[in-house]
Each structure stands twice: as C-alpha cells, then as structure tokens.
C-alpha atoms as a PDB file:
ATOM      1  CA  UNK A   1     -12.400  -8.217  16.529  1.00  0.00           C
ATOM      2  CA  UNK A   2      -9.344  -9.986  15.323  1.00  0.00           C
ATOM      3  CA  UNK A   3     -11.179 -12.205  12.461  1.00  0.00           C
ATOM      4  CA  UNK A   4     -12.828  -8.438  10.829  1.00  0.00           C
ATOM      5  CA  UNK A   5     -11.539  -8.219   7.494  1.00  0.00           C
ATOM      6  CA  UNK A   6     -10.231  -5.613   7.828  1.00  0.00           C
ATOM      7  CA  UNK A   7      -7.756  -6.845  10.315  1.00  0.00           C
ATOM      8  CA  UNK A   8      -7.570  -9.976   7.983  1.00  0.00           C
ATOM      9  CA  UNK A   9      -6.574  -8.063   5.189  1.00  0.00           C
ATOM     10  CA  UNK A  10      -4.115  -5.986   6.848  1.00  0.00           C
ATOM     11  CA  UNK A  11      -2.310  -8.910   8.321  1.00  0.00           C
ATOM     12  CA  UNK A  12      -2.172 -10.940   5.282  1.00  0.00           C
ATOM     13  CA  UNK A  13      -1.036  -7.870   3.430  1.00  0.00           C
ATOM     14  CA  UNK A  14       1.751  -7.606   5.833  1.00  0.00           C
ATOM     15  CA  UNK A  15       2.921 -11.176   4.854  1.00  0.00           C
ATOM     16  CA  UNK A  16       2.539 -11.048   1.001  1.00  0.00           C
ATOM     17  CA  UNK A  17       4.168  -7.763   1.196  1.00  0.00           C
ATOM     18  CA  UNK A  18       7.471  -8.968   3.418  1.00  0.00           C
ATOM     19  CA  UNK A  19       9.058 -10.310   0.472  1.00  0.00           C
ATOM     20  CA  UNK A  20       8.652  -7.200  -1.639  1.00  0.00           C
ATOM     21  CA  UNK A  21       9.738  -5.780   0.765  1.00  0.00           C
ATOM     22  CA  UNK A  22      13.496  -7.206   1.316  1.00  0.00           C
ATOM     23  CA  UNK A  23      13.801  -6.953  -2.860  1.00  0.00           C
ATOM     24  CA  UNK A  24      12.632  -3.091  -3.267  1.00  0.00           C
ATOM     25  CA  UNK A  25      14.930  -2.146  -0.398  1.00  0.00           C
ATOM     26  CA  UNK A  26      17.649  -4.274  -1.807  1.00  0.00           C
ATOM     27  CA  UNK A  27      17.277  -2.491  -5.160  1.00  0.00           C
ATOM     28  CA  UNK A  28      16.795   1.230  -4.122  1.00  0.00           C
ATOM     29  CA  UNK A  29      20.041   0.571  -2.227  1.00  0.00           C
ATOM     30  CA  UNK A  30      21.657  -0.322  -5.949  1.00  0.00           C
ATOM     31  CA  UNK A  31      19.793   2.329  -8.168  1.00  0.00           C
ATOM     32  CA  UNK A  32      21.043   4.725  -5.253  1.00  0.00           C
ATOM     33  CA  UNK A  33      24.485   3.976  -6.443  1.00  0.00           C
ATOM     34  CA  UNK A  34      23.487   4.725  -9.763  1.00  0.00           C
ATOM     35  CA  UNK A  35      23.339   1.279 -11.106  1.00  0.00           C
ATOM     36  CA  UNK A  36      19.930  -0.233 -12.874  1.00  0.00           C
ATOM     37  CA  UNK A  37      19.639  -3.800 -11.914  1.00  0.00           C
ATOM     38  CA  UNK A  38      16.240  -5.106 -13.787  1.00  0.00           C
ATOM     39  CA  UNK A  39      17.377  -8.285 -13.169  1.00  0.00           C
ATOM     40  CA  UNK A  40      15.342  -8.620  -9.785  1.00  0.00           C
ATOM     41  CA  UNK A  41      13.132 -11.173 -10.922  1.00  0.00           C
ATOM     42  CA  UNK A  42      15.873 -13.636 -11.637  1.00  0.00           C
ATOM     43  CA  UNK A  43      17.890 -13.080  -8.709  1.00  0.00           C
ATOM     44  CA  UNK A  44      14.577 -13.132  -5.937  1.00  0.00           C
ATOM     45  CA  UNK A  45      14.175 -16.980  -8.150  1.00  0.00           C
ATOM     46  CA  UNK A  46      17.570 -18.157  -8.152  1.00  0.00           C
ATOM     47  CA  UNK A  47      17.293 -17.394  -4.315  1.00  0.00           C
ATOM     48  CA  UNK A  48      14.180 -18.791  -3.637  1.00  0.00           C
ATOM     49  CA  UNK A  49      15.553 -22.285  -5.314  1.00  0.00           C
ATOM     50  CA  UNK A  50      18.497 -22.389  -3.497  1.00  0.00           C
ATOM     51  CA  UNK A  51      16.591 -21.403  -0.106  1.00  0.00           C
ATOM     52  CA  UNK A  52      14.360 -24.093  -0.608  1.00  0.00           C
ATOM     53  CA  UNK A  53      16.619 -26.689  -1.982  1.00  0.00           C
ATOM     54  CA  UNK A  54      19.149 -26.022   1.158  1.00  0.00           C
ATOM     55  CA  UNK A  55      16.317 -26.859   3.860  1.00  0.00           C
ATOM     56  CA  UNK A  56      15.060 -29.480   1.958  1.00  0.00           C
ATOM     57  CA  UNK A  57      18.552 -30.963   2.275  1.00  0.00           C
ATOM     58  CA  UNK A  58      19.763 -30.047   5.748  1.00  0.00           C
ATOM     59  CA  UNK A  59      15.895 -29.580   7.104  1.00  0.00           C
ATOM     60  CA  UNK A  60      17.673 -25.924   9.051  1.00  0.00           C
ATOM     61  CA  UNK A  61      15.770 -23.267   7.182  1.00  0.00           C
ATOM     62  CA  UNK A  62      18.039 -20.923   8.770  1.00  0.00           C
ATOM     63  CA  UNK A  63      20.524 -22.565   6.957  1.00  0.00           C
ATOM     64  CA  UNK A  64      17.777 -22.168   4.024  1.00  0.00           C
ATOM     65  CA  UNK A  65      17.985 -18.250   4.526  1.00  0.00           C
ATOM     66  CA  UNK A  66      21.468 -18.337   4.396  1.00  0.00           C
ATOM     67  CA  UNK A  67      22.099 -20.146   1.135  1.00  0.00           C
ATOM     68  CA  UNK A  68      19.096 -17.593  -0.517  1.00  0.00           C
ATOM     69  CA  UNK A  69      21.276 -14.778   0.548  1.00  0.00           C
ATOM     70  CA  UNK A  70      24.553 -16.106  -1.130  1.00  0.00           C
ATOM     71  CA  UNK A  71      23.201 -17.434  -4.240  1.00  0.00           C
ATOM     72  CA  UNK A  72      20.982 -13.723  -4.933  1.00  0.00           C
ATOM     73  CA  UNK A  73      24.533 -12.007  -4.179  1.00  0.00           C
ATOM     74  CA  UNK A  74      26.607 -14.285  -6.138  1.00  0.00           C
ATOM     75  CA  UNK A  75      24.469 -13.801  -9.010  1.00  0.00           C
ATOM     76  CA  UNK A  76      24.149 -10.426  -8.924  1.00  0.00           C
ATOM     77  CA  UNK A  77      27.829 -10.429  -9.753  1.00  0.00           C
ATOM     78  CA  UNK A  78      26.955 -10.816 -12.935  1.00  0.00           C
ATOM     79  CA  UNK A  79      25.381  -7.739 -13.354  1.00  0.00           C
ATOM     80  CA  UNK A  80      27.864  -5.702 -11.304  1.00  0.00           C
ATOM     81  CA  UNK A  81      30.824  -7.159 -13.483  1.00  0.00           C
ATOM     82  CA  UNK A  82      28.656  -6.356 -17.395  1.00  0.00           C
ATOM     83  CA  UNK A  83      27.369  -2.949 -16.166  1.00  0.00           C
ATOM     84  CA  UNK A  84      30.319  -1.242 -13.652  1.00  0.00           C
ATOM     85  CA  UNK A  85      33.272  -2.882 -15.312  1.00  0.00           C
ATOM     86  CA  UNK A  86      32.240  -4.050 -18.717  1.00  0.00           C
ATOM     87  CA  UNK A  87      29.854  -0.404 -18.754  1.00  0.00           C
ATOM     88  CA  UNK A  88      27.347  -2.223 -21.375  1.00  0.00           C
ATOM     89  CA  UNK A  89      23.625  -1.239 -21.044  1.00  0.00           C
ATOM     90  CA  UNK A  90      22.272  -1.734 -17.687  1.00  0.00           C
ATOM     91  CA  UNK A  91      18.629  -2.390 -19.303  1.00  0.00           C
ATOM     92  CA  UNK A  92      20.136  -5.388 -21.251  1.00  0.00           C
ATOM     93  CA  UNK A  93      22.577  -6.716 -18.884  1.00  0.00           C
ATOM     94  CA  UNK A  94      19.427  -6.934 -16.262  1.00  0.00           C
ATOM     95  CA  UNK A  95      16.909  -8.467 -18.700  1.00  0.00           C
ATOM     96  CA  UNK A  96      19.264 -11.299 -19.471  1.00  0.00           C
ATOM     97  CA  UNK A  97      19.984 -11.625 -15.487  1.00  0.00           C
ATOM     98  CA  UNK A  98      16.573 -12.237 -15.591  1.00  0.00           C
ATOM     99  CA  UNK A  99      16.141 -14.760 -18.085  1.00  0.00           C
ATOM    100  CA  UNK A 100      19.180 -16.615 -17.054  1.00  0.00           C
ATOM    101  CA  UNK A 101      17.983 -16.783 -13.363  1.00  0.00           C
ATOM    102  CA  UNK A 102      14.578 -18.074 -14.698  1.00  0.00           C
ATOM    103  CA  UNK A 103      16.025 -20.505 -16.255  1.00  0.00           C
ATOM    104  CA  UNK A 104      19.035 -21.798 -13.737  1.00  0.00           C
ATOM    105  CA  UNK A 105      16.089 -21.654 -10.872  1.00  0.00           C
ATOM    106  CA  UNK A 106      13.982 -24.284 -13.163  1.00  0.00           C
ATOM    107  CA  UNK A 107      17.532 -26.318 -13.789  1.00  0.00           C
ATOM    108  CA  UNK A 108      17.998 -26.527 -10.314  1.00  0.00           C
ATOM    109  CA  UNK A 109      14.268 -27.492  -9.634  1.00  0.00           C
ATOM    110  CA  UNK A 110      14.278 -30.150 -12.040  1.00  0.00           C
ATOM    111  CA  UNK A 111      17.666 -31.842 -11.218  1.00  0.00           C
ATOM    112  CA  UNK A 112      18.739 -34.455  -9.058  1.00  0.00           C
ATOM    113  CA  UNK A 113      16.994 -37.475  -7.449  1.00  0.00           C
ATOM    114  CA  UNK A 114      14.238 -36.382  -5.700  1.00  0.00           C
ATOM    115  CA  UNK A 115      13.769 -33.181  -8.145  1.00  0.00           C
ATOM    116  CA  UNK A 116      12.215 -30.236  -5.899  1.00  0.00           C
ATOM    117  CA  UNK A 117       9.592 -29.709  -8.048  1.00  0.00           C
ATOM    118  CA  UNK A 118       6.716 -30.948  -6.341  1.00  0.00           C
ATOM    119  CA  UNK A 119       8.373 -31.465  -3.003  1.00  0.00           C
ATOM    120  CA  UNK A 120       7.103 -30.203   0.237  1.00  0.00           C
ATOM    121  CA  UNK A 121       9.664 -27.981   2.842  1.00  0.00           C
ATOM    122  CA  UNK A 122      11.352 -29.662   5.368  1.00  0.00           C
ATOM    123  CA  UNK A 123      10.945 -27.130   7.215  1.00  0.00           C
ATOM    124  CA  UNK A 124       9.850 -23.289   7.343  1.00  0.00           C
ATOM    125  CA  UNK A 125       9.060 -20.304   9.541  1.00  0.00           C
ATOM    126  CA  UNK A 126       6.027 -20.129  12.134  1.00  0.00           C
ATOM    127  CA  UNK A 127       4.867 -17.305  13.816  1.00  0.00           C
ATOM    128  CA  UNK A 128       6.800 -16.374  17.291  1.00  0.00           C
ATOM    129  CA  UNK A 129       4.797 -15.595  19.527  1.00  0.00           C
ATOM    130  CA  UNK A 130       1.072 -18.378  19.135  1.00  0.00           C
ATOM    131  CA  UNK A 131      -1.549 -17.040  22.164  1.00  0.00           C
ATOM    132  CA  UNK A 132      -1.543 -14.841  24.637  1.00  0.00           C
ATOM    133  CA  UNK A 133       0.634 -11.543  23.130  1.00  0.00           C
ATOM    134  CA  UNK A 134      -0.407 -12.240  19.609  1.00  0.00           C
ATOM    135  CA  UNK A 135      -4.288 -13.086  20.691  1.00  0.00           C
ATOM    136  CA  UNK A 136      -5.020  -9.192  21.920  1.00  0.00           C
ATOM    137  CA  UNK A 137      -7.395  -6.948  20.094  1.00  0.00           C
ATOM    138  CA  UNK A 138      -5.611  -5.320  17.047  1.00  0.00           C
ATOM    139  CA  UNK A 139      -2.416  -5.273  17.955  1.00  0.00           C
ATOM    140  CA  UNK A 140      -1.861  -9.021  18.587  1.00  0.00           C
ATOM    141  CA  UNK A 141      -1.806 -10.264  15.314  1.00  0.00           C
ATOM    142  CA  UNK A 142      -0.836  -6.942  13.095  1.00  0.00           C
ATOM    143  CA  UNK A 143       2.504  -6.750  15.422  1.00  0.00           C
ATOM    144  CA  UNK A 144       3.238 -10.039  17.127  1.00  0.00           C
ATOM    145  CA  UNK A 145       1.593 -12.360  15.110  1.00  0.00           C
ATOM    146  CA  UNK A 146       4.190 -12.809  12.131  1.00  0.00           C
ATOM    147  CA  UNK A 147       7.260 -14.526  11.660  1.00  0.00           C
ATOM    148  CA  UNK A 148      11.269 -13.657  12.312  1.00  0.00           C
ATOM    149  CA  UNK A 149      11.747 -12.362   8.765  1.00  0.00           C
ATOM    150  CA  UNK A 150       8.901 -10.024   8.581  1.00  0.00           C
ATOM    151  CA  UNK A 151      10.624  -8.254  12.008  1.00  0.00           C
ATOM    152  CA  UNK A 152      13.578  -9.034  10.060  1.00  0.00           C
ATOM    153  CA  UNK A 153      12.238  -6.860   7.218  1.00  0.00           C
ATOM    154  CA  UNK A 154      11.128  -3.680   9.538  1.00  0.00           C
ATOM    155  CA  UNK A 155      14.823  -3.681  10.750  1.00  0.00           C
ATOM    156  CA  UNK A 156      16.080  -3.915   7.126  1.00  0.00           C
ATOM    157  CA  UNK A 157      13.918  -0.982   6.372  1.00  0.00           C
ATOM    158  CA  UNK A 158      15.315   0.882   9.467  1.00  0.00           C
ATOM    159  CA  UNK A 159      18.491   0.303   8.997  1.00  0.00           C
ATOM    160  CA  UNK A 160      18.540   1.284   5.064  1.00  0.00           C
ATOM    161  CA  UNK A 161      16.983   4.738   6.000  1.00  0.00           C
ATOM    162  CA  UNK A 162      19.030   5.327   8.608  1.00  0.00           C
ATOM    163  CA  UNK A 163      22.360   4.349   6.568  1.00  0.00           C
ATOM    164  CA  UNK A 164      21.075   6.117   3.157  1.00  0.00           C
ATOM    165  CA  UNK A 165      20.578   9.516   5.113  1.00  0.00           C
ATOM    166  CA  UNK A 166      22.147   9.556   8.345  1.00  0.00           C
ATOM    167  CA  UNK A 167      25.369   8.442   7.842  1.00  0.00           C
ATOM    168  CA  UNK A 168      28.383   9.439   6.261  1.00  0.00           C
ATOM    169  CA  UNK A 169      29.036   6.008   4.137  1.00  0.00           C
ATOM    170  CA  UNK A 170      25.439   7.093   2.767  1.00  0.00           C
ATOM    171  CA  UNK A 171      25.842  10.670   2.017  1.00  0.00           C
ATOM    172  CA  UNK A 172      28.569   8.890  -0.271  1.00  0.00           C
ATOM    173  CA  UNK A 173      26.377   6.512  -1.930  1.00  0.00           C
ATOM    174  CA  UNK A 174      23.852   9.193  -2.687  1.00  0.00           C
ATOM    175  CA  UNK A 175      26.962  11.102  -4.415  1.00  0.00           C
ATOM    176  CA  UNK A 176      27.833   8.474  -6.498  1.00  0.00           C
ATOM    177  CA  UNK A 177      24.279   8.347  -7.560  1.00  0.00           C
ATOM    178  CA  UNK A 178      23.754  12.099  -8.322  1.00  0.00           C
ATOM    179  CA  UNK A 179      27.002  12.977  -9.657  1.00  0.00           C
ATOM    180  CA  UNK A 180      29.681  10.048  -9.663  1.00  0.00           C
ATOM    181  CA  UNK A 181      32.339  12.158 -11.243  1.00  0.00           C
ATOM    182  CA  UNK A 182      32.487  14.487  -8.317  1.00  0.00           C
ATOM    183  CA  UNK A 183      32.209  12.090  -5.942  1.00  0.00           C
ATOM    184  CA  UNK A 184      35.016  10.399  -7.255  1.00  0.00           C
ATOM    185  CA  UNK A 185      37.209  13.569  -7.578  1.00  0.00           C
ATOM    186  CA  UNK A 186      36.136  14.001  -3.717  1.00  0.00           C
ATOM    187  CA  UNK A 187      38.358  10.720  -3.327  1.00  0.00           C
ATOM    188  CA  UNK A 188      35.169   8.407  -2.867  1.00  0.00           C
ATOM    189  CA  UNK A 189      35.854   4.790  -4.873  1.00  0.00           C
ATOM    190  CA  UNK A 190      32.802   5.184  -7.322  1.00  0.00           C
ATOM    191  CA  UNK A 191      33.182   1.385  -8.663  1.00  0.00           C
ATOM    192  CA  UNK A 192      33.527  -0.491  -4.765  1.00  0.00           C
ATOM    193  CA  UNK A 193      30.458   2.017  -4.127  1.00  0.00           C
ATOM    194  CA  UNK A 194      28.516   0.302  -6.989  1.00  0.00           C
ATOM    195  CA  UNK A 195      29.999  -3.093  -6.658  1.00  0.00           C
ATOM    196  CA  UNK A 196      29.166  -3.113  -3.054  1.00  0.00           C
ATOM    197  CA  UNK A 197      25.378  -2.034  -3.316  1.00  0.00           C
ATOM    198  CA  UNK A 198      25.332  -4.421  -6.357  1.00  0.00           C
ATOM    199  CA  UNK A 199      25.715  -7.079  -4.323  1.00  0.00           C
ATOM    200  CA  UNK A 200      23.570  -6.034  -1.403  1.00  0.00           C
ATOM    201  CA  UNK A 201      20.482  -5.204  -3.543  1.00  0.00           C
ATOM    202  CA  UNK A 202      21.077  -9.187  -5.068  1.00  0.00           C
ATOM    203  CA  UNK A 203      21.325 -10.456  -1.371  1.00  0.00           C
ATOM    204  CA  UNK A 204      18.206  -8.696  -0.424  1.00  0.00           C
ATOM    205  CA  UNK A 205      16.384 -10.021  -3.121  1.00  0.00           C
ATOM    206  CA  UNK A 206      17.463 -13.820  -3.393  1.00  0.00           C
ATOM    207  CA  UNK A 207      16.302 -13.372   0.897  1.00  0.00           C
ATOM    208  CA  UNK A 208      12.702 -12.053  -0.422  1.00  0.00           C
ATOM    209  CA  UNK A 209      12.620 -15.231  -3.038  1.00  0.00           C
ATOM    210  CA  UNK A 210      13.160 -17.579  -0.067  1.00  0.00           C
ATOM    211  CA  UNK A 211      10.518 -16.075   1.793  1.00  0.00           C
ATOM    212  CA  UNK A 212       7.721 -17.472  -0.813  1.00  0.00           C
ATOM    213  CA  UNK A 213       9.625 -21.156  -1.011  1.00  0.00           C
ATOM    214  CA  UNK A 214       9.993 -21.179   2.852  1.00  0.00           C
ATOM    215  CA  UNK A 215       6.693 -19.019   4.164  1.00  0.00           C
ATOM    216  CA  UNK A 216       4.395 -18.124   1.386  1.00  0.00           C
ATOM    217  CA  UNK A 217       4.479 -21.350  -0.707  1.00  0.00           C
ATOM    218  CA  UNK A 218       6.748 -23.950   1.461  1.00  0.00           C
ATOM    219  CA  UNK A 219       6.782 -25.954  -1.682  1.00  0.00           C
ATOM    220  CA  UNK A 220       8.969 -26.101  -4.795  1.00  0.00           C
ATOM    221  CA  UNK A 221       7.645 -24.958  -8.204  1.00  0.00           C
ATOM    222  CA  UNK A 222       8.702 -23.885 -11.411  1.00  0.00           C
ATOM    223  CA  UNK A 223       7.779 -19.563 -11.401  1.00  0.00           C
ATOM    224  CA  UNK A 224       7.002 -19.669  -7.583  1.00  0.00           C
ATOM    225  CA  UNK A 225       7.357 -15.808  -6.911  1.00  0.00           C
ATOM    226  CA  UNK A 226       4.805 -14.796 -10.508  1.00  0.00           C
ATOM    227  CA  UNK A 227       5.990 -11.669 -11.012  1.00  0.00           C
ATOM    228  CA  UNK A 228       7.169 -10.032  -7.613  1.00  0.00           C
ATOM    229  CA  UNK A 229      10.716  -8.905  -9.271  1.00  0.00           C
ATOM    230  CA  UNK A 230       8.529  -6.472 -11.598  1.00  0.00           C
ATOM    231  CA  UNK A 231       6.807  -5.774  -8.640  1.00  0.00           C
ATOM    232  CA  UNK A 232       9.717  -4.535  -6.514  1.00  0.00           C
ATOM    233  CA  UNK A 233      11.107  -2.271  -9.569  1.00  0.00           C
ATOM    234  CA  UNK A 234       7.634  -0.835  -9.734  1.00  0.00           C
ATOM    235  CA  UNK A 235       7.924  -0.096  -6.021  1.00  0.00           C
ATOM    236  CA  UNK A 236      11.277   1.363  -5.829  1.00  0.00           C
ATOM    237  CA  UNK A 237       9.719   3.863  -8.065  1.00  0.00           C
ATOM    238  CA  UNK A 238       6.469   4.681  -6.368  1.00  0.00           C
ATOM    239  CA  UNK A 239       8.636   4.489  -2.914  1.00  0.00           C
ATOM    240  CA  UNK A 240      10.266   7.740  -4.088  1.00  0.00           C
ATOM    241  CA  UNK A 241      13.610   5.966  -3.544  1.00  0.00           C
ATOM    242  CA  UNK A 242      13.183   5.491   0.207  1.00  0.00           C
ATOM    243  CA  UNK A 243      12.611   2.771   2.456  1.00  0.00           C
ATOM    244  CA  UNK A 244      10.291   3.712   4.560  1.00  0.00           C
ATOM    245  CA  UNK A 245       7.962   4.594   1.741  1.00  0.00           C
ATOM    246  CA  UNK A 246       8.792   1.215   0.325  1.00  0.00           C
ATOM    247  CA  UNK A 247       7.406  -0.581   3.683  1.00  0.00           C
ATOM    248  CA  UNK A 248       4.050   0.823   2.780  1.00  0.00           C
ATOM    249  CA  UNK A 249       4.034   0.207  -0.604  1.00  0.00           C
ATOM    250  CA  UNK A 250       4.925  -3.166  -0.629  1.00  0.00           C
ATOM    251  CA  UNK A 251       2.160  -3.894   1.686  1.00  0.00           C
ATOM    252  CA  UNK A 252      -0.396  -2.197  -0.012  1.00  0.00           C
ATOM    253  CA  UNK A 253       0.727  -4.133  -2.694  1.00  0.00           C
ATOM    254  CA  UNK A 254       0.139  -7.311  -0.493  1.00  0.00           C
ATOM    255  CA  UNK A 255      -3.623  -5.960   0.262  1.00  0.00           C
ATOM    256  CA  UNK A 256      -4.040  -6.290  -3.440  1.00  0.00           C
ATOM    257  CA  UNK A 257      -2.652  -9.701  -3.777  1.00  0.00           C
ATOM    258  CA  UNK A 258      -5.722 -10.762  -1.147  1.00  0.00           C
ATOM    259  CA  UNK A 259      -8.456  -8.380  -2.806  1.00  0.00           C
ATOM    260  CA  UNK A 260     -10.211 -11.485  -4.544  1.00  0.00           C
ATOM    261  CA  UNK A 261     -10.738 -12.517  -0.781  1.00  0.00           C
ATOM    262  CA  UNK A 262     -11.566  -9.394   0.927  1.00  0.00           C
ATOM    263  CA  UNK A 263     -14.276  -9.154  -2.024  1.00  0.00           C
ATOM    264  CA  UNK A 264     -15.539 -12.674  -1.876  1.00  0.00           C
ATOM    265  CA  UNK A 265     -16.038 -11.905   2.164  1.00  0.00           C
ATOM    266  CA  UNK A 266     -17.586  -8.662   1.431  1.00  0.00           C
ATOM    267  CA  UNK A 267     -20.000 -10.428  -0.951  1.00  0.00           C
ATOM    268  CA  UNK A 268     -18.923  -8.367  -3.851  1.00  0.00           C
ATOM    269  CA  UNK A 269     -18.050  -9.972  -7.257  1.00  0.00           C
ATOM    270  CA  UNK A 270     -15.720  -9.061  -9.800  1.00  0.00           C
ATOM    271  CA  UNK A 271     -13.921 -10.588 -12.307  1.00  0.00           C
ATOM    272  CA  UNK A 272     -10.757 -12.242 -11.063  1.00  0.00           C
ATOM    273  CA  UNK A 273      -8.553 -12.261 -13.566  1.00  0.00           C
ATOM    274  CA  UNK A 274      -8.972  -7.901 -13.869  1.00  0.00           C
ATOM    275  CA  UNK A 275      -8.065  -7.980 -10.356  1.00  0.00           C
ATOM    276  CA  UNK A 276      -5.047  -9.593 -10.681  1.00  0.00           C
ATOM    277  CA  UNK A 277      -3.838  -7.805 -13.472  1.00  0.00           C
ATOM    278  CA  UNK A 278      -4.189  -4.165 -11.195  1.00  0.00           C
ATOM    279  CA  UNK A 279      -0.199  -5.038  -9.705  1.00  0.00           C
ATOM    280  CA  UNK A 280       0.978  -6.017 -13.544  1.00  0.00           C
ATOM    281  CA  UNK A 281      -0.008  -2.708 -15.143  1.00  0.00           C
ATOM    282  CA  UNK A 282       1.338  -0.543 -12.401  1.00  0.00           C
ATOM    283  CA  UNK A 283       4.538  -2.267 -13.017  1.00  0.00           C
ATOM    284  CA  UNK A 284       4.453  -1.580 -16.750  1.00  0.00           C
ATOM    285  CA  UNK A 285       3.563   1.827 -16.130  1.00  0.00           C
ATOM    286  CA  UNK A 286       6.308   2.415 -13.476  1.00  0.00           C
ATOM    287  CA  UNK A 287       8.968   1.111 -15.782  1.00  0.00           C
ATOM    288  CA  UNK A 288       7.810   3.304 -18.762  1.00  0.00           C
ATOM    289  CA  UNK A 289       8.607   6.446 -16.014  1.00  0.00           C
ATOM    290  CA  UNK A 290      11.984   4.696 -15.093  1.00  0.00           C
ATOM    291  CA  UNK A 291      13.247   4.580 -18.729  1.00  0.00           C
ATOM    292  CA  UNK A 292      12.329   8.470 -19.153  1.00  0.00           C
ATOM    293  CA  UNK A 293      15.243  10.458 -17.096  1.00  0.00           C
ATOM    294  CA  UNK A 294      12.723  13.592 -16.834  1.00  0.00           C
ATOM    295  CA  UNK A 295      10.227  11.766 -15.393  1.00  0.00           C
ATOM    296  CA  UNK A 296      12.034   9.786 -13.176  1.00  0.00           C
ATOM    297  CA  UNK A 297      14.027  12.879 -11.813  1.00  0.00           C
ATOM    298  CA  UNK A 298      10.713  14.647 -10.896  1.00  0.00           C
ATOM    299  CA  UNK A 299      10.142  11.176  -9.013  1.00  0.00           C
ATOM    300  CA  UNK A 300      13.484  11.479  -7.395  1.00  0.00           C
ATOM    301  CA  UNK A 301      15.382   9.029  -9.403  1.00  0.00           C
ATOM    302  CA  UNK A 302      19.555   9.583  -8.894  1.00  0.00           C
ATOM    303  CA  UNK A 303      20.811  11.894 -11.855  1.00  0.00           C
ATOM    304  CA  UNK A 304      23.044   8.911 -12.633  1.00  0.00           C
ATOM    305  CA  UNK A 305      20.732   6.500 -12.745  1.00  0.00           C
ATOM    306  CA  UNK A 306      21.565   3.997 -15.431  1.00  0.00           C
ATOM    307  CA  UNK A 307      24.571   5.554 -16.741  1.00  0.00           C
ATOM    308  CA  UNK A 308      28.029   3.749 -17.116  1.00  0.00           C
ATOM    309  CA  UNK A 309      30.576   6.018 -15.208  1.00  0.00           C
ATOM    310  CA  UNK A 310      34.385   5.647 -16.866  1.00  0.00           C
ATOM    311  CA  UNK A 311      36.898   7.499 -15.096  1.00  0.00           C
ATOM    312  CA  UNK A 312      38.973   8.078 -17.451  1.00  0.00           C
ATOM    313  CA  UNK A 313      36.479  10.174 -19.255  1.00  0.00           C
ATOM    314  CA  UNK A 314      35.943  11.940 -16.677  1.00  0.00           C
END
C-alpha cells in the first residue's frame, strides 16, 4: 500500500514542497507588513550556498541551517534599508536583490580551494523515524517518514497563523499593511514593523535554499533551487496571504515537480518539457495579478502593499 503512487506522489510532494514552503511563509509575513520583497530568489540562493558551504566545512549541518538562516536575513537587509528607509521602488530594489544574490551565490560556489561546485555534502538530513512508525499503512511515511525540517516547516506554518491572527503583535502587522498611517498614529513603529518582517521573510527563505543544498540536492551547483523564489511569490498569491493555505499550495506545487514520474508510472506520455513549464507560467501569471492593486485586493493583498510609507507626509 505504501509504494501506490499515489502515496508516492504525495510523499515526494511533501518534500519538494518543504522548501517552498519556509520561503512563501517567510514572504507573506513581509508583504503583510506592506513591503514587496521580489528578491526571494536571490536570498533562498545566497542561503542555500552558505548552508551548504558551512557543512561542507564543519560537516554539522545544523550548523549548515544556521549559517542559511543568517546569510538570507543579512541579505535581506538590503532590501529593507532601499525600500523602508531609502523608499525607492520595491519592484526594482527586489529584482536587483535577485540578481545580486545570483550572482554572490555563484562567487561563493566558485571560490576557494576545493570550490563547492561539484562537491558532495558532508553531511545532510535523514528521515527520523526508519521502520516500524514510519513503515504503517498510509500514515507511516506521509507523517513520520520525513525529515526535522519538514516538521520544522508545519510548526513554522502554525506558528505564522497563529501570530498573524491571534495575537496582538499581529493585529499590528496587519495594520501596518492595510493602512500604515493609522497604525502609526495608533503609536505602532511602522518602520521596526517592516524592518522586522523584512528580515524574517529573508531568514525563512535563505532556510528553504538550504533545504535543496542539504536534502533535495546534497550537492553544490551553480542555480541549484531553478526557479523556486518565483515559485514562492506565485504562492503567496494563490495562498490568499495565509499560511495555512500556503502549506497546501506549496505541496501541490511539489506534486507537479514529480508529475513526469507519476506519468511515466501510470504509463502515460507527454512531453516533458510542457510539463515543466505548468509551475513557470503560473508564476508569470501570479505576478501580472500582484503588480495590478485591484486585482490583488480582490485576492486579499494588504492595501499597502508595495507602497513607500514617509511619515512625514503623513
């Protein structure tokens, strides 16, 4: 029962979806603040490299995890500084996040003696629980089969829903996202608000670049995560802005990264290359609705969404 494909499929979506999963949830958390970050892609690569290159030199992928997190929050400082305190265009100031982490991840690949490129982990994340639990019907593998980040994700997810709308900090956030100019004459700090989930969003997704370096592919290459930052914009949008809707998403989007193999098993054919493109144009459609504010409110987008907030024009 365990080896259908259905059960297959679902489990494998489950682990191509994980990382998608820590970088949508990272950047609903900053569009909730009213900040635009489309600089996911280069911030999930930036912290897959330096996930990667940190277990390949200590061999602790813990230690691995650690350094991801750091180096996707450090960068996003980049953004936070050009778009909260600088108040140029959030669309720009992501883009060339983007290309610059593209290009500091290949740097960093490339340099020193061993480069990474090429290089095998020294280490990475098994499943924790092998037999017994994980071997029963169903629910073995789809629930105690993975590995400490996936359960690491679920909490993440939990604890983003429960802090976006059961809490007062949240409430707060979702003010500065609707309407930062009252919630800053209602005495909340609009610019630690959007520094703060800034950051978080970039630590979220420099943790979901590590999990391809460490899990996915425990290798180093030059574009390891394809396009999974587009991917994660796409699914903040068709998550509605909410975490638990980005759970799914992201691992239906995971079922469609394995639908060449679920076909091939099936016996059906079709071309490959079609398939694969099915994740790309969803992405390129969902960004066309993010750039058009009527569209995007009907979605549930945050009134503020992408617009510099100065106080003193307030």
């Amino acid at each position: 029962m365990n080896d259908s494909v259905l059960i297959l499929t679902i489990f494998a979506a489950i682990g191509l979806g994980t990382p998608l999963v820590f970088a949508t949830v990272g950047e609903i958390l900053t569009e909730r603040s009213g900040v635009l970050n489309l600089g996911v892609q280069g911030m999930m690569l930036v912290g897959a490299v330096a996930g990667f290159w940190a277990t390949f030199k200590t061999g602790n992928v813990f230690l691995g995890v650690i350094a991801a997190i750091v180096a996707g929050a450090a960068i996003s400082l980049i953004h936070g500084f050009s778009s909260v305190t600088l108040r140029v265009s959030q669309i720009v100031s992501g883009l060339a996040l983007t290309i610059f982490g593209t290009g500091l991840s290949e740097f960093i690949g490339r340099a020193g003696t061993p480069a990474l490129v090429g290089s095998p982990s020294r280490a990475t994340f098994s499943p924790i629980l092998e037999g017994g639990i994980a071997d029963w019907p169903i629910v073995g593998p789809l629930i105690f089969g993975h590995d400490v980040l996936v359960y690491l994700s679920w909490l993440v997810v939990a604890g983003a829903s429960y802090y976006l709308f059961h809490t007062k900090l949240g409430l707060s956030l979702r003010a500065v996202g609707e309407d930062p100019a009252s919630a800053d004459a209602a005495g909340v700090n609009v610019t630690r608000y959007r520094y703060a989930h800034v950051v978080l969003g970039g630590a979220l997704s420099g943790l979901g670049g590590a999990y391809f370096s460490l899990v996915l592919v425990p290798s180093w290459q030059d574009d390891l995560i394809g396009g999974a930052g587009w991917i994660a914009i796409a699914l903040v949008i068709v998550a509605s802005w909410r975490p638990w809707r980005a759970l799914f998403a992201a691992y239906l989007f995971g079922a469609a990264g394995r639908v060449n193999f679920t076909l091939q098993t099936l016996e059906i054919s079709a071309p490959s290359n079609l398939l694969a493109m099915i994740p790309f144009v969803l992405a390129i459609v969902a960004m066309l609705v993010l750039t058009s504010g009527k569209r995007a409110r009907l979605l549930g987008a945050p009134a503020a969404l992408g617009v510099p907030y100065a106080r003193e024009q307030r």
